[in-house]
N, C-alpha and C. Protein backbone atom coordinates (compact mmCIF):
# COMPACT_ATOMS: atom_id res chain seq x y z
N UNK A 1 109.93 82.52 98.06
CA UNK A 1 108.74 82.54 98.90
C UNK A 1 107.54 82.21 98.02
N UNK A 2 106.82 81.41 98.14
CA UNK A 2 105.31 80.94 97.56
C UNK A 2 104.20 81.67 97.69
N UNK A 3 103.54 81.66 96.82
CA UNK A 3 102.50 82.90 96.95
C UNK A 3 101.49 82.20 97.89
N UNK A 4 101.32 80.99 98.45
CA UNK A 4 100.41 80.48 99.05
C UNK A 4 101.07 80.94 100.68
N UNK A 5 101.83 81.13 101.07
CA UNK A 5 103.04 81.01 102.34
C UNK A 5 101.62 82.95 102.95
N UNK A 6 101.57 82.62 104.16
CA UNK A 6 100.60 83.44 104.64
C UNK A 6 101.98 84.77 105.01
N UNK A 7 103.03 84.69 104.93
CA UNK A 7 103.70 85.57 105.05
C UNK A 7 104.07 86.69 103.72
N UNK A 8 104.11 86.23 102.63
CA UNK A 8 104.11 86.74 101.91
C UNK A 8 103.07 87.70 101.94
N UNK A 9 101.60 87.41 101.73
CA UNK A 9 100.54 88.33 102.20
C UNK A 9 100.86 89.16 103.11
N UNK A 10 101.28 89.42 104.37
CA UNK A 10 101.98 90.18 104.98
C UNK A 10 102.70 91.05 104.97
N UNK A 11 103.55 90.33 103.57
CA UNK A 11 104.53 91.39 102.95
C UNK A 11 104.07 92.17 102.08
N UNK A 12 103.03 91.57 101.47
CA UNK A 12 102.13 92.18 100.28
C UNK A 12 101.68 93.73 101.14
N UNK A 13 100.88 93.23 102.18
CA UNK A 13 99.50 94.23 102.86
C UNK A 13 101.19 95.36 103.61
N UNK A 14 102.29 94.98 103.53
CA UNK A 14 102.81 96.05 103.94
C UNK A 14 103.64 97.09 103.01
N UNK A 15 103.83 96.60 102.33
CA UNK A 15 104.47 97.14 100.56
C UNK A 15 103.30 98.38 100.32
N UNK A 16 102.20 97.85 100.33
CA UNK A 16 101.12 98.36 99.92
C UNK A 16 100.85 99.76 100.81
N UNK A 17 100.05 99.48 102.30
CA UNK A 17 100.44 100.38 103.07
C UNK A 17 101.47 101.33 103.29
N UNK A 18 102.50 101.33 103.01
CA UNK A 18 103.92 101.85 102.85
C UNK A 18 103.69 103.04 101.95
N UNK A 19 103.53 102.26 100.76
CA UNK A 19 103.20 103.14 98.95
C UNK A 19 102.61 104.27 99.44
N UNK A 20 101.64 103.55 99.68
CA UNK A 20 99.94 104.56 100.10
C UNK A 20 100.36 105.57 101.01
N UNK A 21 100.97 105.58 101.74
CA UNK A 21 101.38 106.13 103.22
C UNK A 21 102.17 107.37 102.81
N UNK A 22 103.54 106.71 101.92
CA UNK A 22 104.25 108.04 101.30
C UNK A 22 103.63 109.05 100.75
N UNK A 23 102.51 108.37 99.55
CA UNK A 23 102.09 109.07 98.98
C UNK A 23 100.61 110.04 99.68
N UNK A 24 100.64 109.73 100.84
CA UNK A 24 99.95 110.93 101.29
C UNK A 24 100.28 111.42 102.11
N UNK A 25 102.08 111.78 102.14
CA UNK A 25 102.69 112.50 103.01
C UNK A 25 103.28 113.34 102.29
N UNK A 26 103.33 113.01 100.49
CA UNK A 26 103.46 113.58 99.50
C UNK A 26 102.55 114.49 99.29
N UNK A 27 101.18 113.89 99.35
CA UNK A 27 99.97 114.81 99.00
C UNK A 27 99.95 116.22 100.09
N UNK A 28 100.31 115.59 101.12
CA UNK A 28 99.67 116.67 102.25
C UNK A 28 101.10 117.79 102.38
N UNK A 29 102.12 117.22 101.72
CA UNK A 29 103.20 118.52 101.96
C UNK A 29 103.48 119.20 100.43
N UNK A 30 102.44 118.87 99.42
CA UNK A 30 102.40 119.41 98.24
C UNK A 30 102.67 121.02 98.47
N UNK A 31 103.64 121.20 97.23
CA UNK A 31 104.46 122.58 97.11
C UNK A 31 105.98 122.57 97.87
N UNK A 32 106.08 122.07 99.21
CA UNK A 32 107.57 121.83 99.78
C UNK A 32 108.35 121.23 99.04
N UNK A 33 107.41 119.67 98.56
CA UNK A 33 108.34 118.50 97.92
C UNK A 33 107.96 117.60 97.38
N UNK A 34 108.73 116.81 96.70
CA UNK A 34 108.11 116.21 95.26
C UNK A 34 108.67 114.75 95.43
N UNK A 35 107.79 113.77 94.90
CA UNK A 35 107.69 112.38 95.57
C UNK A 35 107.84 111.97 93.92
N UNK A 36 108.89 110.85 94.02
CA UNK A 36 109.17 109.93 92.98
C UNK A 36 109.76 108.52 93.33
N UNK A 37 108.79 107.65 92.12
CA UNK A 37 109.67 106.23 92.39
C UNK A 37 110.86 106.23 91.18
N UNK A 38 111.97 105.68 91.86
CA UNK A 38 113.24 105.57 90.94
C UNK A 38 113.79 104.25 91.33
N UNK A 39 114.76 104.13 90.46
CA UNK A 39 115.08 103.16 90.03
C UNK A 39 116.63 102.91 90.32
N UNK A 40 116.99 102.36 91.79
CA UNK A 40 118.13 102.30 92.36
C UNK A 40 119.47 102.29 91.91
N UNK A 41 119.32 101.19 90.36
CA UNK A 41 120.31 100.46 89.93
C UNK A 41 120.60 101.78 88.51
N UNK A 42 119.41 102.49 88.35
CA UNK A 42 119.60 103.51 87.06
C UNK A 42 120.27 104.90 87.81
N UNK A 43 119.44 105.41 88.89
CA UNK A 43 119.81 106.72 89.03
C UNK A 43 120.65 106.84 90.31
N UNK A 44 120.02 105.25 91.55
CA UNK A 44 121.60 105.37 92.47
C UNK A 44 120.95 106.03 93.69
N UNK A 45 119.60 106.41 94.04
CA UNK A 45 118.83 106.87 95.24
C UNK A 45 118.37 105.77 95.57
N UNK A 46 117.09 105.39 95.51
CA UNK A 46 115.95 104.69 96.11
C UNK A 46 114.89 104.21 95.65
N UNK A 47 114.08 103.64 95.79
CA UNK A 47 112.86 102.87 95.12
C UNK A 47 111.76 104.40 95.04
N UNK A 48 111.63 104.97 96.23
CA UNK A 48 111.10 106.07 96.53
C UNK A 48 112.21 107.24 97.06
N UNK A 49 111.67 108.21 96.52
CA UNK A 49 113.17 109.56 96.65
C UNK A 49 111.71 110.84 96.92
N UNK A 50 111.73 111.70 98.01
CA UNK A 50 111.52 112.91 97.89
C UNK A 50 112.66 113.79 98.06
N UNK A 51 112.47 114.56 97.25
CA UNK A 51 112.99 115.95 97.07
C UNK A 51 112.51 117.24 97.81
N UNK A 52 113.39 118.31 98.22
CA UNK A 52 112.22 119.35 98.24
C UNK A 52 111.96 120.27 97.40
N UNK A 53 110.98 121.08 97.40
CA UNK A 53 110.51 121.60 95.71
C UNK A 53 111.30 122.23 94.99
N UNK A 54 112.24 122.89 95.92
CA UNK A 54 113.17 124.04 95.16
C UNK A 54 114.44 124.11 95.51
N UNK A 55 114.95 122.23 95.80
CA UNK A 55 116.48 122.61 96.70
C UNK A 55 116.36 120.61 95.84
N UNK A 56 117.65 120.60 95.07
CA UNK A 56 118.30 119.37 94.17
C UNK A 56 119.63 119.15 95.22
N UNK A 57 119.75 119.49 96.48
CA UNK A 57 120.90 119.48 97.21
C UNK A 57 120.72 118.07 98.24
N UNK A 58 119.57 118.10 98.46
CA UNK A 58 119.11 117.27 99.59
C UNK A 58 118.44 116.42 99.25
N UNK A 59 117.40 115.19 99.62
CA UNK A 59 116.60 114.07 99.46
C UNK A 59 116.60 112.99 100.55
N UNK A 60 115.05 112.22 100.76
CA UNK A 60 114.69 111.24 101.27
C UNK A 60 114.97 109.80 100.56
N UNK A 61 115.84 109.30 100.68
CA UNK A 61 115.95 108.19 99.95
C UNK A 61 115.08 106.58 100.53
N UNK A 62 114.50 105.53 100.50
CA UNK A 62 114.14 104.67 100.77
C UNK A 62 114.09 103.65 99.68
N UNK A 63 114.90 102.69 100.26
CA UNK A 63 114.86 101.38 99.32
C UNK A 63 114.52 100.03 99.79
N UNK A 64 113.73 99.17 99.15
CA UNK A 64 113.78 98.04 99.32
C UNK A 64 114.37 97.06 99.54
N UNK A 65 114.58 95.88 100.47
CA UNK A 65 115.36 95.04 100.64
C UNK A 65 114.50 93.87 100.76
N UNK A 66 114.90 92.59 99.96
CA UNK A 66 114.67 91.33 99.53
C UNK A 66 115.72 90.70 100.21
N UNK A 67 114.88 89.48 100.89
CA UNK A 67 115.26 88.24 101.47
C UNK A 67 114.61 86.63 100.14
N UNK A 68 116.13 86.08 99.76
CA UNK A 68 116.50 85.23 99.17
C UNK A 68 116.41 85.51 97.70
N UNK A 69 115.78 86.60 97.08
CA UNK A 69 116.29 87.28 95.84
C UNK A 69 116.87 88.58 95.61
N UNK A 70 117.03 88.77 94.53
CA UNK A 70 117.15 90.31 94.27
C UNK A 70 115.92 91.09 93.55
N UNK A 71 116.57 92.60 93.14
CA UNK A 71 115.43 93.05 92.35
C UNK A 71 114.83 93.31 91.28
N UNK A 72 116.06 91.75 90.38
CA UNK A 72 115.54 91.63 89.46
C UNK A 72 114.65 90.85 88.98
N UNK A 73 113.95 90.40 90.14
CA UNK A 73 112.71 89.76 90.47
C UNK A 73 111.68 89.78 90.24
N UNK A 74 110.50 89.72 89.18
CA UNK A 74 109.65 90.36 88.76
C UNK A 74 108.55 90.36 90.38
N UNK A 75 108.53 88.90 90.85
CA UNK A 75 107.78 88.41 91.94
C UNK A 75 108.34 89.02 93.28
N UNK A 76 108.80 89.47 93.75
CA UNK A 76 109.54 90.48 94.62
C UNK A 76 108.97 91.11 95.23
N UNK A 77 109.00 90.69 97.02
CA UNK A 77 108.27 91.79 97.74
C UNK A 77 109.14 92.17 98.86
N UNK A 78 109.62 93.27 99.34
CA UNK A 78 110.41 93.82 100.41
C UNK A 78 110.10 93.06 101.49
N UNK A 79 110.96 92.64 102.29
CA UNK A 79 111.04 92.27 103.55
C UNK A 79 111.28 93.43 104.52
N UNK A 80 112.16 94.27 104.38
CA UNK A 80 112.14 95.38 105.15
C UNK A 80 112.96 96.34 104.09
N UNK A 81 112.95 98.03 104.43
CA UNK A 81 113.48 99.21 103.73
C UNK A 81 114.30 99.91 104.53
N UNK A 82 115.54 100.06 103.46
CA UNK A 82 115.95 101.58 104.23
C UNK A 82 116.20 102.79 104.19
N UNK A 83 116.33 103.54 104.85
CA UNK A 83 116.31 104.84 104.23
C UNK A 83 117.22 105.92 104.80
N UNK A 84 117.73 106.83 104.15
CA UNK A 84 118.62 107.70 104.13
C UNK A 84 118.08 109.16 103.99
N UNK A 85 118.17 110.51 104.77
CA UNK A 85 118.13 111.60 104.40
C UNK A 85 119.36 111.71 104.16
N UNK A 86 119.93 112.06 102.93
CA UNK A 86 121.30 112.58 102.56
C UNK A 86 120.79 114.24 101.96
N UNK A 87 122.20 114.95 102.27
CA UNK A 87 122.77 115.87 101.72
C UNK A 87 123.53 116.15 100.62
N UNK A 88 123.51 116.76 99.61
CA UNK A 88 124.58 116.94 98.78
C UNK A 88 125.88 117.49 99.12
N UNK A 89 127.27 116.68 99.44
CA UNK A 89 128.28 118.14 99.59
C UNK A 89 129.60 117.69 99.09
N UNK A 90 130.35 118.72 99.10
CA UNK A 90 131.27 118.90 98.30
C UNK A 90 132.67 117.98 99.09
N UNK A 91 133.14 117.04 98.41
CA UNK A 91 134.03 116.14 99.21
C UNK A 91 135.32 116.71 98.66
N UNK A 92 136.32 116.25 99.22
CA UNK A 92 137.84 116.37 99.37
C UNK A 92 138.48 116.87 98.19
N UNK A 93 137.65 116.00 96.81
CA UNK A 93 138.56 116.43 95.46
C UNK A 93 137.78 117.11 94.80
N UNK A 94 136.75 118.13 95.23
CA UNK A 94 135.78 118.95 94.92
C UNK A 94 134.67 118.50 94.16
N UNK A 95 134.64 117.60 93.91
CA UNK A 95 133.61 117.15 92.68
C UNK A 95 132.38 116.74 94.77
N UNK A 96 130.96 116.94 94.02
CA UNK A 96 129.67 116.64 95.19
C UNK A 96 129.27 115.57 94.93
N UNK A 97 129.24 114.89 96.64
CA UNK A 97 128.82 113.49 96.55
C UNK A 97 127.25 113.50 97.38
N UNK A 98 127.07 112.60 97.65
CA UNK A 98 125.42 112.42 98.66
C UNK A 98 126.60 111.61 99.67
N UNK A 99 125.76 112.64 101.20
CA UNK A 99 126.34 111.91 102.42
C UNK A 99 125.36 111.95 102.95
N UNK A 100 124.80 110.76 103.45
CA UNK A 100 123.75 110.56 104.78
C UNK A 100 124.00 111.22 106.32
N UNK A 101 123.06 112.15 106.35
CA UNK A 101 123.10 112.53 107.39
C UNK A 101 122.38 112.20 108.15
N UNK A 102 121.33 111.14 108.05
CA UNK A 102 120.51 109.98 109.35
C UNK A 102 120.23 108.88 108.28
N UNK A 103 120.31 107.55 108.96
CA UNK A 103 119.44 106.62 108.20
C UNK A 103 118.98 105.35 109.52
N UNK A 104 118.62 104.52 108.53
CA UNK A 104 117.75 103.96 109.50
C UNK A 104 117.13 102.49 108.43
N UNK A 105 116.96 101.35 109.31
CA UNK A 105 116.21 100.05 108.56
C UNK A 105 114.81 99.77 109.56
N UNK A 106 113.95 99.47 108.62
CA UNK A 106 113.08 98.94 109.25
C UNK A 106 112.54 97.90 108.74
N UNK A 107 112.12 96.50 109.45
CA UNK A 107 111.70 95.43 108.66
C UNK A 107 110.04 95.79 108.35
N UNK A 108 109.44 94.87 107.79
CA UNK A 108 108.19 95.16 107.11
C UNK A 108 107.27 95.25 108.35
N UNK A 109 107.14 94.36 109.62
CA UNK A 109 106.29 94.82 110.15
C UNK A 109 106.30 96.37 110.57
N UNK A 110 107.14 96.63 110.96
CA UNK A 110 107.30 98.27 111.28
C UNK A 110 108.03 99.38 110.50
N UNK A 111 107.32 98.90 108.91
CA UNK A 111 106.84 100.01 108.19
C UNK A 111 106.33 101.26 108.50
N UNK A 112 105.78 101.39 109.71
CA UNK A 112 104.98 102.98 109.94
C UNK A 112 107.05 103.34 110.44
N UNK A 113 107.43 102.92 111.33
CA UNK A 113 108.80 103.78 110.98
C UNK A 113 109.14 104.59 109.93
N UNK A 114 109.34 103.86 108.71
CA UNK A 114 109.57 104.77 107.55
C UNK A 114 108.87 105.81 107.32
N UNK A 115 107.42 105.66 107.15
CA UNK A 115 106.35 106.59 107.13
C UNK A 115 106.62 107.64 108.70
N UNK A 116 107.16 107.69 109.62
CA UNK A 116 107.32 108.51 110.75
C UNK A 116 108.17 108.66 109.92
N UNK A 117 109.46 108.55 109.47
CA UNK A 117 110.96 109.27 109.66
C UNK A 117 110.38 110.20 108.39
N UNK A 118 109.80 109.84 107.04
CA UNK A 118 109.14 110.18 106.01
C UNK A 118 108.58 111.42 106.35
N UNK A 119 107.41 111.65 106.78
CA UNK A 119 106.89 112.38 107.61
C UNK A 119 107.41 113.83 108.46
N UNK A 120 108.43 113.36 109.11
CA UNK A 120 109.01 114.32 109.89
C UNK A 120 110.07 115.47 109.00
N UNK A 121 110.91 114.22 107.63
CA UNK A 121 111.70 114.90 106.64
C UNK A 121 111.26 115.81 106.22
N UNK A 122 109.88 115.56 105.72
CA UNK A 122 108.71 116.50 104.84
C UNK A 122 108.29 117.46 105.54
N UNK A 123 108.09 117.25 106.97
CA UNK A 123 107.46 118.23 107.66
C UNK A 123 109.06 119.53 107.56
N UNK A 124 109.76 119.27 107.91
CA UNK A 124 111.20 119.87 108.22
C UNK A 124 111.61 120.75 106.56
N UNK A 125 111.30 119.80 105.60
CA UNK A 125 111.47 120.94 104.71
C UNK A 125 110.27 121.86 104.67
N UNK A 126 109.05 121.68 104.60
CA UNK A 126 108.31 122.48 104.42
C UNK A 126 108.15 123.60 105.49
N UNK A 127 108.98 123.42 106.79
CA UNK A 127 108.98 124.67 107.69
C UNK A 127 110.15 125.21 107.05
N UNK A 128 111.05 124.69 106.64
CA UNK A 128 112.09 125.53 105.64
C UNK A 128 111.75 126.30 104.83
N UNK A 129 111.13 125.85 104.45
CA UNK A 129 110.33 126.36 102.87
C UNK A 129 109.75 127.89 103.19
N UNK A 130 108.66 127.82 104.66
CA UNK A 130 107.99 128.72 105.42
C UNK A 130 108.91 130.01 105.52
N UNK A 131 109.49 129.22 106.15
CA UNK A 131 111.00 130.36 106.93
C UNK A 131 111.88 130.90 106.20
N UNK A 132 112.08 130.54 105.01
CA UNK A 132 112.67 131.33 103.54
C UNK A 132 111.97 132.23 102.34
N UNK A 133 110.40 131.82 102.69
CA UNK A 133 109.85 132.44 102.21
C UNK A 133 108.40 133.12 103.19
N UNK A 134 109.05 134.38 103.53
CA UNK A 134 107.87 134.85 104.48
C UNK A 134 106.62 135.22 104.07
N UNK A 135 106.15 135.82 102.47
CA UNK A 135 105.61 136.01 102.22
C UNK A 135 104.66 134.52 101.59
N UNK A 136 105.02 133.24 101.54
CA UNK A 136 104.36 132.21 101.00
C UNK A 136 102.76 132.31 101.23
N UNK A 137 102.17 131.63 100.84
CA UNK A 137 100.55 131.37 101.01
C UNK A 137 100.68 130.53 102.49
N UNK A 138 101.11 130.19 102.96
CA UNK A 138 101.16 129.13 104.22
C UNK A 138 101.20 130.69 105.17
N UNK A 139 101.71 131.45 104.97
CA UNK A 139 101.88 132.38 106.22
C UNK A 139 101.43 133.48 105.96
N UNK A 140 101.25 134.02 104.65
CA UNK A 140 100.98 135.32 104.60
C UNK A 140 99.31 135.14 104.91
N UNK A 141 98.79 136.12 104.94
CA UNK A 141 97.68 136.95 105.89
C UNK A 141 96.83 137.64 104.63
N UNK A 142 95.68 136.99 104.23
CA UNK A 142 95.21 137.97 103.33
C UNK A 142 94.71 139.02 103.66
N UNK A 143 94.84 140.08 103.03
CA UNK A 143 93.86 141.52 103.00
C UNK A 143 92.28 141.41 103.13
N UNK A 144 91.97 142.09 104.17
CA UNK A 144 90.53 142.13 103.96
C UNK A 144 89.94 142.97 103.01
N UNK A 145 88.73 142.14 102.14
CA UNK A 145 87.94 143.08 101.06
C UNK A 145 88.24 144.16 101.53
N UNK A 146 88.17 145.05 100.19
CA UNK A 146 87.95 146.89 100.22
C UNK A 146 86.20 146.86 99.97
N UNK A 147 86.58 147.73 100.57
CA UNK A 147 84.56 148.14 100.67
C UNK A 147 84.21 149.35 99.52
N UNK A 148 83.74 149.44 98.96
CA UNK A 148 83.18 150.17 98.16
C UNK A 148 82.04 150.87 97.97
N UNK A 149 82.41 152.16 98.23
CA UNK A 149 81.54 153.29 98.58
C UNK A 149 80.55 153.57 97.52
């Protein structure tokens, strides 16, 4: 694809939006879960992986997909992503694998998909998070000042 080709720009302004998007679904569920870019071919998740803060069992996976290269492309811009909430669990010969328990593709124009499914993952651990820990700052109730006589 040519950098002059008005589609590429397209792909650009949605790569971009995307980034941005995670990362303030990252920001706003700070303490549930933890947002990283990785490196598909090294660790075997996703371009982007959240976690939740205190559970290595589960993850948001989302990866990039290229039309007419790969990603060893320096010039490389996603055409569309997909993504996986997997689970960690224990398969047949006991050793734990990652099994997807929803996934989903979306091409670049409808990027806010990802950012919805994104979104909803994050929201879902962090009511987890709530509900395991009753006493957290999200729910607990501060004390009113003591007055002093």
């Amino acid at each position: 694809m040519s950098d002059t080709e008005p589609g590429r720009e397209h792909l650009m302004r949605a790569m971009i939006a995307l980034d941005q998007g995670l990362n303030r679904i990252a920001r706003k569920h700070q303490g549930a879960v933890r947002f990283f870019y990785e490196d598909p071919e090294t660790f075997g998740a996703g371009h982007f992986v959240f976690y939740p803060q205190n559970d290595a069992r589960s993850r948001l996976v989302i990866e990039e997909q290229y039309t007419s290269t790969d990603w060893s492309d320096d010039e490389r811009v996603p055409t569309s992503w997909t993504w996986a909430a997997e689970r960690e669990v224990r398969d047949r010969d006991g050793r734990y694998v990652w099994k997807a328990e929803r996934e989903g593709e979306s091409r670049s124009e409808d990027f806010r998909q990802v950012l919805a499914e994104a979104s909803r993952w994050a929201r879902r651990v962090q009511n987890r998070t709530v509900q395991s820990d009753p006493f957290s700052s999200a729910t607990h109730r501060q004390e009113p000042p003591t007055l002093s006589l």
